[in-house]
N, C-alpha and C. Protein backbone atom coordinates (compact mmCIF):
# COMPACT_ATOMS: atom_id res chain seq x y z
N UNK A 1 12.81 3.91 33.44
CA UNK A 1 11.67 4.76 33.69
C UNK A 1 10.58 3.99 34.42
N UNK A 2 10.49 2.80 33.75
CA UNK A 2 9.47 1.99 34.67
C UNK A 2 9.56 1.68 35.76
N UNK A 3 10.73 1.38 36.27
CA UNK A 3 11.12 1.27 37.97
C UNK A 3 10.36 2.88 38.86
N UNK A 4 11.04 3.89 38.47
CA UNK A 4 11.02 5.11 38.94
C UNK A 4 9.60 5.70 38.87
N UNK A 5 8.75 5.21 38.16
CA UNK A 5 7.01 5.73 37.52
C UNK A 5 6.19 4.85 37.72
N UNK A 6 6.68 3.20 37.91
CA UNK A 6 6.28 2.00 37.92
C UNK A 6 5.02 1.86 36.66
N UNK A 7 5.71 2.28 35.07
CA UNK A 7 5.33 1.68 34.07
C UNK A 7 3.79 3.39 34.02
N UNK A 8 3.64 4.08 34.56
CA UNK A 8 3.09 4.64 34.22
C UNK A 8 3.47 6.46 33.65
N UNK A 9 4.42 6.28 33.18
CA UNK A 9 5.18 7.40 32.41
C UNK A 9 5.25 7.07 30.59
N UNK A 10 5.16 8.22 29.77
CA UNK A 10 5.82 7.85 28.49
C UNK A 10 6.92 8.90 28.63
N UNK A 11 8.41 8.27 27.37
CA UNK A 11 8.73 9.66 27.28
C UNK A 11 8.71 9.66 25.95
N UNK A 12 8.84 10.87 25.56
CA UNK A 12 8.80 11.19 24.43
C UNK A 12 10.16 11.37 24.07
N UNK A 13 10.38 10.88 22.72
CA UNK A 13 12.11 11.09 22.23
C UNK A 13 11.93 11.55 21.04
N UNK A 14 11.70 12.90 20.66
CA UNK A 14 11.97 13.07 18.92
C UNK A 14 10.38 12.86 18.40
N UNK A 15 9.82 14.41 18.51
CA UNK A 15 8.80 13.86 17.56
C UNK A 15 9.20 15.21 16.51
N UNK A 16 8.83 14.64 15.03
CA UNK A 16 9.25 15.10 13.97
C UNK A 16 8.09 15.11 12.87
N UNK A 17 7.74 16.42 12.43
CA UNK A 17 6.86 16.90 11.71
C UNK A 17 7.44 17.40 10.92
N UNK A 18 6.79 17.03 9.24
CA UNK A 18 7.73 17.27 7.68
C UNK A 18 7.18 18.59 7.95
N UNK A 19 7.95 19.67 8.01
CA UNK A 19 7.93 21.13 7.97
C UNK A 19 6.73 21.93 7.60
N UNK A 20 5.98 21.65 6.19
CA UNK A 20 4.77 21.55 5.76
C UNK A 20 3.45 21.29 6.25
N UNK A 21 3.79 20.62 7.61
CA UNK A 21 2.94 20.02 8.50
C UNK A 21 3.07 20.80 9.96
N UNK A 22 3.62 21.19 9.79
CA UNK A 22 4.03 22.18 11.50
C UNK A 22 3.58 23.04 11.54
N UNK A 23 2.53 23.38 12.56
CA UNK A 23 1.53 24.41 13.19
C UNK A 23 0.55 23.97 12.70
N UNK A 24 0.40 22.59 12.34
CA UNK A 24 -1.10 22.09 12.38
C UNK A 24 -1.45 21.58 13.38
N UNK A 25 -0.37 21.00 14.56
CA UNK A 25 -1.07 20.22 15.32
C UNK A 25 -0.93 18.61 15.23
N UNK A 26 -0.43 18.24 14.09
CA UNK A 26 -0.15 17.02 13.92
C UNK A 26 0.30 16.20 14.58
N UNK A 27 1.92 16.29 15.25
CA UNK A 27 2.65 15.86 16.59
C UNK A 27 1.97 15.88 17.45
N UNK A 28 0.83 17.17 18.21
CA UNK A 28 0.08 16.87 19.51
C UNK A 28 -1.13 16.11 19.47
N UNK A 29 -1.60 16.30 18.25
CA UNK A 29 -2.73 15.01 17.85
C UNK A 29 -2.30 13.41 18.16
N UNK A 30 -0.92 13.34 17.48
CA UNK A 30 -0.28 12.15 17.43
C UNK A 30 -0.04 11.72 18.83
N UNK A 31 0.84 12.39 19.65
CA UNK A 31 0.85 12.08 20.97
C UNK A 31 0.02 11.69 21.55
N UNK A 32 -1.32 12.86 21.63
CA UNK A 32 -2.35 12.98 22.18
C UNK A 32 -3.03 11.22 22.56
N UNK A 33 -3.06 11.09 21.27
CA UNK A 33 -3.68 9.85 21.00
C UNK A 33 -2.94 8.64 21.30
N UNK A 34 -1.63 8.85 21.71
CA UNK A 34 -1.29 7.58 22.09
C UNK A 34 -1.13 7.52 23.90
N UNK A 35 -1.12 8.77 24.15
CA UNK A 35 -1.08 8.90 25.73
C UNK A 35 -2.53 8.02 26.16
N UNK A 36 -3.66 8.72 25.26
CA UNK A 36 -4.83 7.62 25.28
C UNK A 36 -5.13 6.22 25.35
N UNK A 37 -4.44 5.77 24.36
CA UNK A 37 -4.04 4.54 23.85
C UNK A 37 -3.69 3.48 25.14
N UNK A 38 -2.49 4.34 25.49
CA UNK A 38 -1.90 3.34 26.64
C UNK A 38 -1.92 3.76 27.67
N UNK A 39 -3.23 4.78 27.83
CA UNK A 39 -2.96 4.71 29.51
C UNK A 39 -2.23 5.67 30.39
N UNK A 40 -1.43 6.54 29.47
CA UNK A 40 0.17 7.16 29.93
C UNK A 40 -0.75 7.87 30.95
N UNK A 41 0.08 7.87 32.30
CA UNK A 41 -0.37 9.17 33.57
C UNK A 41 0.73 10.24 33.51
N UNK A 42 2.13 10.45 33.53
CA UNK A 42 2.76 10.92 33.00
C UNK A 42 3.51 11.18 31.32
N UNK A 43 4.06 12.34 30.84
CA UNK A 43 4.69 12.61 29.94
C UNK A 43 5.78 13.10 30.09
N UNK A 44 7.21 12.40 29.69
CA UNK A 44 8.70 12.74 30.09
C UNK A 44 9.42 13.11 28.35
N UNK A 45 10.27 14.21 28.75
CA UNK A 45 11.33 14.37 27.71
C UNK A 45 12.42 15.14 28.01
N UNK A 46 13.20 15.29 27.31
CA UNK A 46 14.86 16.06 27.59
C UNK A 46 14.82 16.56 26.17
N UNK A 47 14.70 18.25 26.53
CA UNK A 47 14.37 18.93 25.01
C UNK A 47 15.07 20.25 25.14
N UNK A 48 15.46 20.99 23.69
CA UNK A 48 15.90 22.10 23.91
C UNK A 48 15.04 23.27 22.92
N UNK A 49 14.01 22.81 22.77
CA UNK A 49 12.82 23.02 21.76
C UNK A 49 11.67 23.47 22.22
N UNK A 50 11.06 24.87 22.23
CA UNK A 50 9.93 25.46 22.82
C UNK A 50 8.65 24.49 22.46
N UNK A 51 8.85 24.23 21.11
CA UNK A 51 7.50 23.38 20.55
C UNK A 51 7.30 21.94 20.99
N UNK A 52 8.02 21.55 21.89
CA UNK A 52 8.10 20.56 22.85
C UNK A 52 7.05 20.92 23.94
N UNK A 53 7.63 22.00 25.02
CA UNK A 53 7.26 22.36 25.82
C UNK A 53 5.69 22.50 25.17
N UNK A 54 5.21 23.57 24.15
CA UNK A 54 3.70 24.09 23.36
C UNK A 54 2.74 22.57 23.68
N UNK A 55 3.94 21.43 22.97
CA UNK A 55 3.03 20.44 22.83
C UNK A 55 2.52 19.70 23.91
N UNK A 56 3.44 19.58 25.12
CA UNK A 56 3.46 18.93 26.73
C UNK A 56 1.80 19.52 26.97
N UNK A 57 2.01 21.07 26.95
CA UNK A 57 0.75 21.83 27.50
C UNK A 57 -0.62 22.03 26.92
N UNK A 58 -0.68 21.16 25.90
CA UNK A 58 -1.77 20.97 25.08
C UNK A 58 -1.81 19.24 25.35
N UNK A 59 -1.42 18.76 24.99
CA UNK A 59 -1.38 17.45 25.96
C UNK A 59 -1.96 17.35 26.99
N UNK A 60 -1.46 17.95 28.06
CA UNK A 60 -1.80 17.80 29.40
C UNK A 60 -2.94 18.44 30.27
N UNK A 61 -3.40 19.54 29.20
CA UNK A 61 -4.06 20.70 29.89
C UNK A 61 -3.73 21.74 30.04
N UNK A 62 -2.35 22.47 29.79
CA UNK A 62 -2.59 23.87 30.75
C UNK A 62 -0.82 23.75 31.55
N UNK A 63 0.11 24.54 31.01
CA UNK A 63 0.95 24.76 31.40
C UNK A 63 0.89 24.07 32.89
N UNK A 64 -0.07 24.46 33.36
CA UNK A 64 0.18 24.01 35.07
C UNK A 64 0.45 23.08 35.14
N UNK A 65 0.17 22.22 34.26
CA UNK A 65 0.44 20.72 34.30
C UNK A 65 1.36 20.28 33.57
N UNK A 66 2.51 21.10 33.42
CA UNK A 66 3.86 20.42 32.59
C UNK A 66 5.00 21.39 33.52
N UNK A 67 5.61 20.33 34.25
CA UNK A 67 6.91 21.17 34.79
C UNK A 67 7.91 21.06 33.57
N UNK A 68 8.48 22.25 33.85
CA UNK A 68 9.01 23.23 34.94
C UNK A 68 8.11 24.41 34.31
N UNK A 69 6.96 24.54 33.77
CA UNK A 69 6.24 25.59 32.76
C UNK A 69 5.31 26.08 33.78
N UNK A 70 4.95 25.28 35.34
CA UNK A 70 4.20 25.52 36.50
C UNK A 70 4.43 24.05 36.77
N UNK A 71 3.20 23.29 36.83
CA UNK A 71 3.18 22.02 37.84
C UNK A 71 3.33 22.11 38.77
N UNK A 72 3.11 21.35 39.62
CA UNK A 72 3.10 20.87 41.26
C UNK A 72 4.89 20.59 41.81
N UNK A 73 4.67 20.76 42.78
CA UNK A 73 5.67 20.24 43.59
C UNK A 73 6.45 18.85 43.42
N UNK A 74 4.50 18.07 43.19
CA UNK A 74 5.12 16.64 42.95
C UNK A 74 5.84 16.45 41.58
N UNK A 75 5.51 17.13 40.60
CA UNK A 75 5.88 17.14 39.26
C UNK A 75 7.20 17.24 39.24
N UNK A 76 7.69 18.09 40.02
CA UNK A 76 8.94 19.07 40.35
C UNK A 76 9.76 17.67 40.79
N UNK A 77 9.43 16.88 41.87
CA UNK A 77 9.92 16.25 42.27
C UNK A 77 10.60 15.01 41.42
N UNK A 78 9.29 14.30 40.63
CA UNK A 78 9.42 13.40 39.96
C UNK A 78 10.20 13.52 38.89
N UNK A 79 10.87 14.91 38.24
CA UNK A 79 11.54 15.39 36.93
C UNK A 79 12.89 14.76 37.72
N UNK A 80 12.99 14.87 39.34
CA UNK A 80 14.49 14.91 39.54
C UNK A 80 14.65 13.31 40.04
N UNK A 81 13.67 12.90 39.62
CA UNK A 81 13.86 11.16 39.86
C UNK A 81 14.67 10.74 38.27
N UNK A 82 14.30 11.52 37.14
CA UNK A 82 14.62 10.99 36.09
C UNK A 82 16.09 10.73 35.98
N UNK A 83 16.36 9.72 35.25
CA UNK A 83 18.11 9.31 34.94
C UNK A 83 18.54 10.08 34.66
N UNK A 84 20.26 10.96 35.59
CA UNK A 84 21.06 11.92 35.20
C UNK A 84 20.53 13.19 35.10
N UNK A 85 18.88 13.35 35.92
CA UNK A 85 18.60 14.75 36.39
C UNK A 85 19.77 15.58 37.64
N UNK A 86 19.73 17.06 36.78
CA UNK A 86 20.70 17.87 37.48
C UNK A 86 19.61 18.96 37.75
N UNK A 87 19.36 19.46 39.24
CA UNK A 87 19.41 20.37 39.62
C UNK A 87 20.03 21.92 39.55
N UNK A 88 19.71 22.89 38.83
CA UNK A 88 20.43 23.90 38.50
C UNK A 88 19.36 25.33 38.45
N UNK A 89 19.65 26.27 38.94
CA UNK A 89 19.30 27.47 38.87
C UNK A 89 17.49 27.19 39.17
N UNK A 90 16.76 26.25 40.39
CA UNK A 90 16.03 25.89 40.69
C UNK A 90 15.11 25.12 39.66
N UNK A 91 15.72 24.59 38.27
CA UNK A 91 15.01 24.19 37.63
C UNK A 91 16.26 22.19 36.97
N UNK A 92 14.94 21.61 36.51
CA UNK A 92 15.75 20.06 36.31
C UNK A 92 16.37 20.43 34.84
N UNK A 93 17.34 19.62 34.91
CA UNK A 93 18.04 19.91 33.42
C UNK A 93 18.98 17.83 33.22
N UNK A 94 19.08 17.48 32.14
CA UNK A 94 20.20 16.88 31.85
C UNK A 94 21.20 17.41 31.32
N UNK A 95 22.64 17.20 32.61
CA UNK A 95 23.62 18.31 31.94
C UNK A 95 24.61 17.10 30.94
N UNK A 96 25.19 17.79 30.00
CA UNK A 96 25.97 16.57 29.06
C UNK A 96 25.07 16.08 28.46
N UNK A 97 23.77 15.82 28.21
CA UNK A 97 23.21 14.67 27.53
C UNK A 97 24.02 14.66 25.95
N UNK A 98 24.15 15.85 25.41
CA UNK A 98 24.50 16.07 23.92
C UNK A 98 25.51 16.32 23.52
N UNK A 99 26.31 15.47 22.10
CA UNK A 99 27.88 15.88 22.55
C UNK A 99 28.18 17.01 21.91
N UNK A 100 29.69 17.63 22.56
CA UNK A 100 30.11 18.74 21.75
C UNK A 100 28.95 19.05 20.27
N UNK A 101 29.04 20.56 20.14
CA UNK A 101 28.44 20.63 19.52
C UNK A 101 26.64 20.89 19.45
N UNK A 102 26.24 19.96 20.58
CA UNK A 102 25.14 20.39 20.99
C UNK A 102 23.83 18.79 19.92
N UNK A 103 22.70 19.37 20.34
CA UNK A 103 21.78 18.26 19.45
C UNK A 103 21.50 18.78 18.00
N UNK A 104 21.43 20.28 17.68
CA UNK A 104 21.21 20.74 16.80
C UNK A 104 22.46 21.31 15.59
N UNK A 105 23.44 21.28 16.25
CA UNK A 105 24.68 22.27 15.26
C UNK A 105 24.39 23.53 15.59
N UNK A 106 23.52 24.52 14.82
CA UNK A 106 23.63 25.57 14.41
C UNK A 106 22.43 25.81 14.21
N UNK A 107 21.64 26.83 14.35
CA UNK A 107 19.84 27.13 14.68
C UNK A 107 19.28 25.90 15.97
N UNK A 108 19.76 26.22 16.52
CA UNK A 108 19.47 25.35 18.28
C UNK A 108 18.14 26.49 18.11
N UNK A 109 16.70 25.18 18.68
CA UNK A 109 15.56 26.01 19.05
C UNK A 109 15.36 26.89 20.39
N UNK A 110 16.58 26.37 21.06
CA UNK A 110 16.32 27.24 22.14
C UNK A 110 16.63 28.73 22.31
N UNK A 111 16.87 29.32 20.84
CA UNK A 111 17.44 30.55 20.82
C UNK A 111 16.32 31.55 20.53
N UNK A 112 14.89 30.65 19.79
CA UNK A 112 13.64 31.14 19.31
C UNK A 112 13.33 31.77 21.02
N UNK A 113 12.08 32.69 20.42
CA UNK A 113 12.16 33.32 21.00
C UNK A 113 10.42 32.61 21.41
N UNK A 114 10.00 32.17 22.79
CA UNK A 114 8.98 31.22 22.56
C UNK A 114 7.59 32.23 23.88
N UNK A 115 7.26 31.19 24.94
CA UNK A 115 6.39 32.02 25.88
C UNK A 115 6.97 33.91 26.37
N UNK A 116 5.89 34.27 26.71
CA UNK A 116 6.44 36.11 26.79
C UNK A 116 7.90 36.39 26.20
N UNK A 117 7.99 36.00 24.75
CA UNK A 117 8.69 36.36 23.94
C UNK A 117 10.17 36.08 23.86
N UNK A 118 10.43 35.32 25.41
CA UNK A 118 11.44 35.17 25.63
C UNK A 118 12.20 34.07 25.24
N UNK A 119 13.77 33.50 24.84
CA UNK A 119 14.13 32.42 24.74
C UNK A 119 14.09 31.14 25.80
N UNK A 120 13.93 29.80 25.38
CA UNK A 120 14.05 28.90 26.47
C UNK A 120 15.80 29.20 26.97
N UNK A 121 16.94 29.69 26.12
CA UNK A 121 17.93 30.09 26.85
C UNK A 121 18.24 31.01 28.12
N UNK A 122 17.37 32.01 27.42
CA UNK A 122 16.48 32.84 28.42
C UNK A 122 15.68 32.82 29.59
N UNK A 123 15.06 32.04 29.67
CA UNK A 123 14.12 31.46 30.74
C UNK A 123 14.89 30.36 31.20
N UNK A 124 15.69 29.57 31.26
CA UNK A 124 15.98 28.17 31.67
C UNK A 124 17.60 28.84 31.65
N UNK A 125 18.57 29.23 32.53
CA UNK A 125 19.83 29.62 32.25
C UNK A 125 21.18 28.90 31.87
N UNK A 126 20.55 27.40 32.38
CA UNK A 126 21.56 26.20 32.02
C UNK A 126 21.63 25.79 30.61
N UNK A 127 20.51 26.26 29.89
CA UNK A 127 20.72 25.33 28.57
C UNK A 127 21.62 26.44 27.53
N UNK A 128 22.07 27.78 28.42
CA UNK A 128 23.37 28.31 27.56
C UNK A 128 24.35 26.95 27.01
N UNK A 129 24.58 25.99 27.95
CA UNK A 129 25.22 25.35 27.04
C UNK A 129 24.55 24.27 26.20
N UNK A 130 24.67 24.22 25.37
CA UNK A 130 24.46 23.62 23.99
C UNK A 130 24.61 21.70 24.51
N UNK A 131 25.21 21.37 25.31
CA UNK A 131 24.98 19.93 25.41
C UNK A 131 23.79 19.48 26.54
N UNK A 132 23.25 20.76 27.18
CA UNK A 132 22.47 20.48 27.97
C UNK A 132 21.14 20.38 27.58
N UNK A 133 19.71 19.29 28.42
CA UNK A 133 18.76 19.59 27.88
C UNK A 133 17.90 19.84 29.33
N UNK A 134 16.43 20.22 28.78
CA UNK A 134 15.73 20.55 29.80
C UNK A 134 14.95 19.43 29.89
N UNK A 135 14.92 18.81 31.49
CA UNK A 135 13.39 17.87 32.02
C UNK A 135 12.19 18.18 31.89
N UNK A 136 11.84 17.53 31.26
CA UNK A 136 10.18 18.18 30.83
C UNK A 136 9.35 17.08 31.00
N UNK A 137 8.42 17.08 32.26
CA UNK A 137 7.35 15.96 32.79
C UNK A 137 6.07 17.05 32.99
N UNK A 138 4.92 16.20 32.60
CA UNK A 138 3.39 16.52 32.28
C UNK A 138 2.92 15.79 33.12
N UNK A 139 1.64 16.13 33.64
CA UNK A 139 0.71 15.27 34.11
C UNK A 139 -0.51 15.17 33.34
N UNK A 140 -0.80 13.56 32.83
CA UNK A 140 -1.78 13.38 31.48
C UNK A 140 -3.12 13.21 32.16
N UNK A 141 -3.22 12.91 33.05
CA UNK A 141 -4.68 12.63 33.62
C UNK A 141 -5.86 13.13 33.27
N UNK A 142 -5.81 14.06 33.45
CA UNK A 142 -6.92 14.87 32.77
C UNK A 142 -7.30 14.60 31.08
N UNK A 143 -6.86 13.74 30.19
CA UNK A 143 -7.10 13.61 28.89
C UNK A 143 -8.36 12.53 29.12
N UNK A 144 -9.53 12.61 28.35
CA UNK A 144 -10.50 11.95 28.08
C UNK A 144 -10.55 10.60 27.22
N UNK A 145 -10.99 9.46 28.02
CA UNK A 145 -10.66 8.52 26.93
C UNK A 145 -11.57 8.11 26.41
């Protein structure tokens, strides 16, 4: 990632909130504060989870600023710099990242039903399959330090 961003990207891998704690905000607080911390100009992940995407755009500002949710061109661009980005149905995806079976088993979040009600299966047509995930890059700049 650091070659490709030159050290100014995070990604995010797995953030996990004890159930009890979810829809407080906790995870985007947590992030929040470390994008601060160090500086991050970008935010990278490979997710099949709407509350991923929720959190990118509270992070960053504003859907506009988290591809593939809007963002720029350049955003667009830089998702397909990431390792083992696939191009598909005009949007970035990692195809295979997850084996058979998928990341979840069985209640995969991408079946929730998330922005205008719709599924990220729904909206994103590649992640019908279950080993695929979606590129998800933010632009953090705008956070106050």
């Amino acid at each position: 990632m650091e070659a490709a961003f030159g050290g100014r990207a995070v990604e995010v891998g797995g953030v996990v909130v004890r159930p009890g704690f979810q829809t407080r905000r906790v995870g985007t607080l947590l992030v929040a504060e470390y994008v601060r911390e160090v500086g991050a100009k970008l935010l990278t992940a490979h997710t099949r989870n709407p509350a991923i995407l929720r959190l990118f755009a509270e992070v960053c500002g504003g859907e506009q600023n988290v591809y593939p949710l809007g963002g720029t061109p350049e955003l667009a661009e830089l998702a397909q710099q990431i390792p083992h980005a696939t191009t598909g149905s005009g949007v970035t995806y990692h195809i295979d990242r997850y084996d058979e079976g998928g990341l979840y088993g069985h209640g995969d979040p991408a079946d929730r039903p998330s922005g205008e009600f719709k599924s990220l299966k729904q909206r994103f047509p590649l992640l019908e399959n279950e080993r695929t995930a979606l590129v998800v890059i933010g632009q953090t700049e705008g956070i106050q330090r």
